[in-house]
Protein backbone atom coordinates (compact mmCIF):
# COMPACT_ATOMS: atom_id res chain seq x y z
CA UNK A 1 135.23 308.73 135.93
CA UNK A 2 138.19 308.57 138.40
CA UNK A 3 136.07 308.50 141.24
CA UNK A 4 133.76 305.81 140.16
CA UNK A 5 136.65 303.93 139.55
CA UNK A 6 137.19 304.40 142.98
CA UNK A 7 134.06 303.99 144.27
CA UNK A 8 134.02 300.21 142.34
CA UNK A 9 137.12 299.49 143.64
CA UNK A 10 136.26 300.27 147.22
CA UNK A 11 132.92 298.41 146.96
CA UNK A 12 135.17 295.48 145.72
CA UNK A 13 137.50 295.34 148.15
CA UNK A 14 134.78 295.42 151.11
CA UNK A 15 133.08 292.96 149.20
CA UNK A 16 135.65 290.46 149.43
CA UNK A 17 136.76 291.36 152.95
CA UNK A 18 133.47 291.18 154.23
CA UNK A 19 132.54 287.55 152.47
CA UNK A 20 136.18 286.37 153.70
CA UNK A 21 135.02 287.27 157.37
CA UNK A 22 131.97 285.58 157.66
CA UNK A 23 129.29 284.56 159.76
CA UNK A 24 132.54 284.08 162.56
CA UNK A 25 133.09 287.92 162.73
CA UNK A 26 129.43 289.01 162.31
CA UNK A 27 128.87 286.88 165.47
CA UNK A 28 131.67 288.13 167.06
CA UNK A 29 130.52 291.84 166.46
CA UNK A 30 126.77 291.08 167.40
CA UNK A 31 128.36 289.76 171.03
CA UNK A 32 130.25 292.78 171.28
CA UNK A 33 127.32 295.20 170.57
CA UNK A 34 125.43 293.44 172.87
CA UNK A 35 127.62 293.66 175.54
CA UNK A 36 128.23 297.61 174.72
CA UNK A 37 124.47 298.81 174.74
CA UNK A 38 124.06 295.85 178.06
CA UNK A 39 126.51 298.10 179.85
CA UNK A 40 125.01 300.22 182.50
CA UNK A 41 126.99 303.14 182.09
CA UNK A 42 126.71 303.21 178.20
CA UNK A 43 122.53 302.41 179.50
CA UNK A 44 122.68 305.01 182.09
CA UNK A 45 123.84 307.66 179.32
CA UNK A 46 121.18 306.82 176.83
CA UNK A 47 118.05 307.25 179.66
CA UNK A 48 119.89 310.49 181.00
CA UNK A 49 120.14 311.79 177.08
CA UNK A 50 116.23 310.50 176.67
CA UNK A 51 114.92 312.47 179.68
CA UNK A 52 116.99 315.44 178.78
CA UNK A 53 115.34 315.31 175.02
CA UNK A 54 111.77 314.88 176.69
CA UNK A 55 112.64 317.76 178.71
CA UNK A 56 113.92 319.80 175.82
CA UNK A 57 110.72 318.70 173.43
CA UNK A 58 108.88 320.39 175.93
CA UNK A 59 110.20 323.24 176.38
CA UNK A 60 110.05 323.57 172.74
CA UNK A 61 106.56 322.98 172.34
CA UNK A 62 105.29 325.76 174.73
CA UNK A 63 107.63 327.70 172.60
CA UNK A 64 105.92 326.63 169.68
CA UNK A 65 102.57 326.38 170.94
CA UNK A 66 102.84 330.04 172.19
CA UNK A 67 103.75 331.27 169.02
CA UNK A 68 101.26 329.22 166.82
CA UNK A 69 98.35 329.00 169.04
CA UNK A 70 95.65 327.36 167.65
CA UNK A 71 97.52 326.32 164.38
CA UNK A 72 98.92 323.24 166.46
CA UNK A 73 97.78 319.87 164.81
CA UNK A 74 95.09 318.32 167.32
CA UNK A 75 96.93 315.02 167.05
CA UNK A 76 100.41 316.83 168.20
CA UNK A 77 98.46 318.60 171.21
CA UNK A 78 96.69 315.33 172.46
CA UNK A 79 100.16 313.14 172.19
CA UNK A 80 102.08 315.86 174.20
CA UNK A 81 99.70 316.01 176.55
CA UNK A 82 99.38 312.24 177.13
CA UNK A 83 103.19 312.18 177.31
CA UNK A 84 103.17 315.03 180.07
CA UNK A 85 100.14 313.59 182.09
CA UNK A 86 101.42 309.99 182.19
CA UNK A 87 104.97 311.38 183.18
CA UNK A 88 103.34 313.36 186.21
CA UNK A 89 101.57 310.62 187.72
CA UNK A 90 104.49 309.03 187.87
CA UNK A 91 104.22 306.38 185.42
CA UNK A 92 107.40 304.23 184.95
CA UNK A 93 108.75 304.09 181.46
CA UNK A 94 107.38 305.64 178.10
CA UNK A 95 106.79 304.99 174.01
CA UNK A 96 110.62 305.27 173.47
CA UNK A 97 111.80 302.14 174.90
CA UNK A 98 114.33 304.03 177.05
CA UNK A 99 112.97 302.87 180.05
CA UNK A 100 115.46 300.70 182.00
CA UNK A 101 113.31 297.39 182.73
């Protein structure tokens, strides 16, 4: 009981907080987010961390696929393997919307 006390209270207070706020510090956080994720380094991160996950994904699934063989889903074979073709003809960006246009 003590903790849903707690948990009511704590809604309660946000509540009011976040009403007395308003639409003037929602704006003013949507500005700053968008000048955080606008910044090249913080963009710069996110693609290296995306090509680092492709890389890892497919290392990963010659693991798998090595192991499993034929069990692989055709629709999880033919996906990887569009990925990996379009990525050696050197096509510019991908399906993750990491690319940096």
């Amino acid at each position: 009981m003590r903790y849903r006390l707690t948990f009511v209270v704590g809604l309660a207070v946000g509540y009011v907080l976040g009403t007395r706020a308003g639409r003037e510090r929602y704006e003013q956080l949507k500005k700053t987010a968008r000048q955080v994720a606008q910044n090249p380094t913080v963009r710069n991160t996110a693609e290296t961390a995306a090509l680092q996950g492709r890389q890892f994904a497919g290392k990963a699934y010659h693991t798998v696929s090595a192991k499993v063989g034929d069990h692989m889903p055709d629709s999880v074979a033919h996906r990887v393997r569009s990925l990996r073709e379009r990525n050696v003809n050197g096509t510019a960006g991908d399906d993750w919307g990491t690319s940096n246009t």
